[in-house]
Protein backbone atom coordinates (compact mmCIF):
# COMPACT_ATOMS: atom_id res chain seq x y z
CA UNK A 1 107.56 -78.86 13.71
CA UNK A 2 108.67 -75.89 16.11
CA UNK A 3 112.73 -76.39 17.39
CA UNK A 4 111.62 -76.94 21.06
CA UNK A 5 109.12 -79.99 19.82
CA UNK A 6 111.72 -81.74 18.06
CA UNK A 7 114.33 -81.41 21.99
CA UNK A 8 111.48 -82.56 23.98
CA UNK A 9 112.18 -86.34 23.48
CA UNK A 10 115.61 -85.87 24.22
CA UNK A 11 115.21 -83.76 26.82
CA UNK A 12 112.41 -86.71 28.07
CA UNK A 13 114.69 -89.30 28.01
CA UNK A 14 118.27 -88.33 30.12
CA UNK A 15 118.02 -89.62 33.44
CA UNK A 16 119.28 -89.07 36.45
CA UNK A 17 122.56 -90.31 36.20
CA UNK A 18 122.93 -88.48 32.74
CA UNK A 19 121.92 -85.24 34.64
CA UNK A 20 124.56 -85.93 37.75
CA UNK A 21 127.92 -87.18 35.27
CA UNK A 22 126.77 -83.47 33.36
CA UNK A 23 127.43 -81.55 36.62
CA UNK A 24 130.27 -84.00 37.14
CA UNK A 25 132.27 -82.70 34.21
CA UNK A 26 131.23 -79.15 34.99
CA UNK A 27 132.91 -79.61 38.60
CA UNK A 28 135.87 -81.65 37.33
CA UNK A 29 136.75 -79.13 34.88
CA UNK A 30 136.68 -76.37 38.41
CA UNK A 31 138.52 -78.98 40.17
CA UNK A 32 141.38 -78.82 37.26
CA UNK A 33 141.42 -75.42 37.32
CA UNK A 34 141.78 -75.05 40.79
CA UNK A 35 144.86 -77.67 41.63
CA UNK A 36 146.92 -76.16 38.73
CA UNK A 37 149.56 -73.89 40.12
CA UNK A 38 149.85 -71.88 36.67
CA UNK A 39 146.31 -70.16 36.58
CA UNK A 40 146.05 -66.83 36.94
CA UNK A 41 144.44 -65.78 40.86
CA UNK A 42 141.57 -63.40 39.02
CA UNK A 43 140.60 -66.44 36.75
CA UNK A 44 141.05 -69.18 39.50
CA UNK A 45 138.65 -66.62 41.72
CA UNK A 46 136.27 -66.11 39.49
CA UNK A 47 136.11 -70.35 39.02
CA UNK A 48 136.30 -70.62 42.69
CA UNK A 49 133.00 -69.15 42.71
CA UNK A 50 131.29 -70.85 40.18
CA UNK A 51 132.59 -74.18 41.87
CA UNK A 52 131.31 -73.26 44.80
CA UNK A 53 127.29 -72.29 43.18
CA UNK A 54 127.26 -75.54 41.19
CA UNK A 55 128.91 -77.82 43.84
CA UNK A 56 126.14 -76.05 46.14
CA UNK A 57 123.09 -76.91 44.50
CA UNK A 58 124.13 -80.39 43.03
CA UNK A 59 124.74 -81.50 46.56
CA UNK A 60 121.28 -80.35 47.63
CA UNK A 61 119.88 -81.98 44.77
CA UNK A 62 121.83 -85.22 44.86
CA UNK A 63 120.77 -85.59 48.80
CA UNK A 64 117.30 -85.21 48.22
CA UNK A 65 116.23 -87.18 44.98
CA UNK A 66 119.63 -89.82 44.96
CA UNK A 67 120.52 -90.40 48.66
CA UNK A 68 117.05 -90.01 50.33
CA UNK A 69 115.62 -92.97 47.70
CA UNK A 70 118.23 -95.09 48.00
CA UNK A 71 119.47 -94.65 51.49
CA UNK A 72 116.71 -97.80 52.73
CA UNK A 73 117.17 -100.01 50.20
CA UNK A 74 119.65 -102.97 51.00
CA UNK A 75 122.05 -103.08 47.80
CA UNK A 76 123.02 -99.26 48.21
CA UNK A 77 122.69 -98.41 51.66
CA UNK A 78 126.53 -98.48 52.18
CA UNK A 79 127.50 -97.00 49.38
CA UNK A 80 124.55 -93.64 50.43
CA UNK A 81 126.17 -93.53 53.89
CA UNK A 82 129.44 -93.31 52.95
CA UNK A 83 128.37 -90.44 50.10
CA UNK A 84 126.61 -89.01 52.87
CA UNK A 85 129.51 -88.76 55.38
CA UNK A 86 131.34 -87.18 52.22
CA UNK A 87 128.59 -85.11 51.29
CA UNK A 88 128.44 -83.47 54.93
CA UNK A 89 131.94 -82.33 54.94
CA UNK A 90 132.07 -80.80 51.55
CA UNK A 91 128.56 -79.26 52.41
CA UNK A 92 130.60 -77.61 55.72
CA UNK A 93 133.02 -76.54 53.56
CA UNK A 94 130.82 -74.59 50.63
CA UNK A 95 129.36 -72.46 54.19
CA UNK A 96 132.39 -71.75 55.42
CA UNK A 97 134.21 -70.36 51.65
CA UNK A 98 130.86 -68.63 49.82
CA UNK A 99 130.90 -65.67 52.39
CA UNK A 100 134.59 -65.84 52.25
CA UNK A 101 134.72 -65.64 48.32
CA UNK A 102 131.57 -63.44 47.82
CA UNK A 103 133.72 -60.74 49.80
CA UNK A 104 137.18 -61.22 48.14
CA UNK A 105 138.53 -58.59 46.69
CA UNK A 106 141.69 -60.77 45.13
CA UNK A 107 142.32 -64.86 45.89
CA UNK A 108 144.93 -65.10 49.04
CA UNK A 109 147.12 -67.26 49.32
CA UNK A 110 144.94 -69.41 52.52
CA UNK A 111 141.82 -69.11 50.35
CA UNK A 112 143.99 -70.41 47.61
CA UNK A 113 144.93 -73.59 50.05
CA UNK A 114 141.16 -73.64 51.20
CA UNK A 115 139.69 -74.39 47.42
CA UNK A 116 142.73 -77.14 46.98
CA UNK A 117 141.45 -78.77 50.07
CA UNK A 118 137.69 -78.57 48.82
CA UNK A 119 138.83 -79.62 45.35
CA UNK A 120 140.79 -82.85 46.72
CA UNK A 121 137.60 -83.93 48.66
CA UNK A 122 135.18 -83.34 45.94
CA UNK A 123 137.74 -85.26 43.08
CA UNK A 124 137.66 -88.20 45.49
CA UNK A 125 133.45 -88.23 45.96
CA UNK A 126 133.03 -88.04 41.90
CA UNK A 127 135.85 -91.05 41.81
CA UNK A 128 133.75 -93.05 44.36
CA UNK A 129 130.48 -92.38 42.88
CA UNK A 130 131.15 -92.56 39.16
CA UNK A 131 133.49 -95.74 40.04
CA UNK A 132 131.23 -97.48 42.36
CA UNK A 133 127.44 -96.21 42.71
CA UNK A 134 126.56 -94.70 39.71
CA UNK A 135 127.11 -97.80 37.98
CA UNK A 136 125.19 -100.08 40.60
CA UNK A 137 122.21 -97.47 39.84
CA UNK A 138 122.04 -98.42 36.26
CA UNK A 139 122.67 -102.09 36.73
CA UNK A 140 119.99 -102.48 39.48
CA UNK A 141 117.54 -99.87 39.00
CA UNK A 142 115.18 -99.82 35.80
CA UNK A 143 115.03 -97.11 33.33
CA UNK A 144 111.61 -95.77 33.85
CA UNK A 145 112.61 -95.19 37.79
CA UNK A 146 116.11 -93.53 36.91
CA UNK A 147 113.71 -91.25 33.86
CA UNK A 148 111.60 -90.48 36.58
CA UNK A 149 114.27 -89.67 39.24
CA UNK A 150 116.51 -87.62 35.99
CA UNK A 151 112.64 -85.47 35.63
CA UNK A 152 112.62 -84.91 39.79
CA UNK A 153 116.81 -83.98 39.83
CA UNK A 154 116.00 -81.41 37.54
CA UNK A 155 113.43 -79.66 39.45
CA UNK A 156 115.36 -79.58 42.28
CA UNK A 157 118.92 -78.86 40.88
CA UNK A 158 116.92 -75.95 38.84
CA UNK A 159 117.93 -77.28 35.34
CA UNK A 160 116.18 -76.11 32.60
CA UNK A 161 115.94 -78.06 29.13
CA UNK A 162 118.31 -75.42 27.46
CA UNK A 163 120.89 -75.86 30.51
CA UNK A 164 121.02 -79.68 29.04
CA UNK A 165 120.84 -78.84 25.63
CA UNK A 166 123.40 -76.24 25.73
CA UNK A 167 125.98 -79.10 27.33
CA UNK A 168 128.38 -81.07 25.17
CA UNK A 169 126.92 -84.51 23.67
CA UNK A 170 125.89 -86.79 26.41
CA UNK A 171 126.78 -90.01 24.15
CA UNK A 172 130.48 -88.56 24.59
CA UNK A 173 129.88 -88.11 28.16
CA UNK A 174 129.24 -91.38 28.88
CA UNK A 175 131.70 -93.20 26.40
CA UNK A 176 134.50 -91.20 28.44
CA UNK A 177 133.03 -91.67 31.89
CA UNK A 178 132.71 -95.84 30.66
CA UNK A 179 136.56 -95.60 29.81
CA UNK A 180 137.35 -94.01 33.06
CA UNK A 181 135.70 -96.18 35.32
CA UNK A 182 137.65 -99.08 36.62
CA UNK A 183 135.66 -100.95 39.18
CA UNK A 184 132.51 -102.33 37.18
CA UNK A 185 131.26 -105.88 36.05
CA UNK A 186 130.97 -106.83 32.75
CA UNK A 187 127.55 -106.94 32.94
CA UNK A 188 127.28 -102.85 33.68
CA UNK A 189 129.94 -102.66 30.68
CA UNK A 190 127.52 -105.18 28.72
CA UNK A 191 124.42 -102.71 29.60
CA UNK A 192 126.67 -99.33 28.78
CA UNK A 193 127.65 -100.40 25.66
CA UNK A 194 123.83 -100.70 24.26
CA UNK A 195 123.01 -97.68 25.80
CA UNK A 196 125.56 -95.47 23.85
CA UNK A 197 125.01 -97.81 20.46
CA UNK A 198 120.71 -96.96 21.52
CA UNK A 199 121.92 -92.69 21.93
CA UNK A 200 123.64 -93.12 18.66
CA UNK A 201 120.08 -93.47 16.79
């Protein structure tokens, strides 16, 4: 059996909010780098612009297969507006800085202040979605719809197979985005918990 036979299941069965939390840590680890004072401007640059790339097309996917679906439907159509609200200022933001950072020469110190700004906004968003409707998603949405959704978020966010396999484990992922969320029921915890004993064999 060929290497790329024996991913295929794995690749089949991440879903949609497996393929969001793996841009999550991608952007969180941008958003780190950009608050801390001590980085070096060339470095802090050159993650300025992968920020920006990433943040780009994970908004444009996350619109159009998360918020589109769910925007109509009564238990999340709160929680969609208020992501979209969020999502339309950060979106203003990415236009504004790519033409500014494709053209940069060195980081200033107001395109410095720009990217903390930006960074701020989007470390709030991944708090209010990770803490609030990521977890309604898997509590109230079966996993065939969120497999399907996962298949549809790739398409659009580009993602290949080997961009997922070449990610860090996604059983760790979720263990650590379980411990960090505070506002969930038991019942999310209850499902969480077989989900990451199910990834385990």
């Amino acid at each position: 059996m060929s290497e790329r036979n024996v991913k295929k299941p794995h690749i089949r069965n991440i879903n949609v909010i497996d393929l969001v939390l793996i841009d999550h840590r991608f952007l969180k680890e941008c958003i780190e780098t950009l608050l801390l004072g001590t980085v070096e401007k060339g470095h802090k640059l050159s993650m300025a612009r992968e920020f920006l790339e990433t943040l780009e097309k994970h908004s444009q996917a996350e619109k159009k297969i998360v918020y589109a679906r769910l925007l109509s439907d009564e238990e999340f159509h709160f929680n969609i507006l208020e992501a979209q609200v969020e999502h339309g200022i950060i979106d203003e933001k990415i236009k504004f800085l790519i033409p500014k950072v494709s053209s940069a020469l060195g980081l200033t110190d107001e395109l410095e202040a720009e990217f903390k700004v930006l960074a701020e906004l989007v470390k709030h968003h991944l708090r209010e979605e990770e803490s609030e409707l990521l977890p309604r998603m898997t509590e109230l949405m079966d996993e065939e719809t969120l497999r399907t959704m996962g298949e549809e978020f790739m398409k659009a966010r580009q993602m290949s197979s080997r961009d997922v396999i070449t990610f860090p484990d996604l059983q760790d992922e979720l263990v650590t985005w379980k411990d960090d969320v505070q506002k969930v029921s038991s019942q999310f915890l209850s499902k969480m918990d077989k989900y990451v004993e199910n990834l385990k064999h």
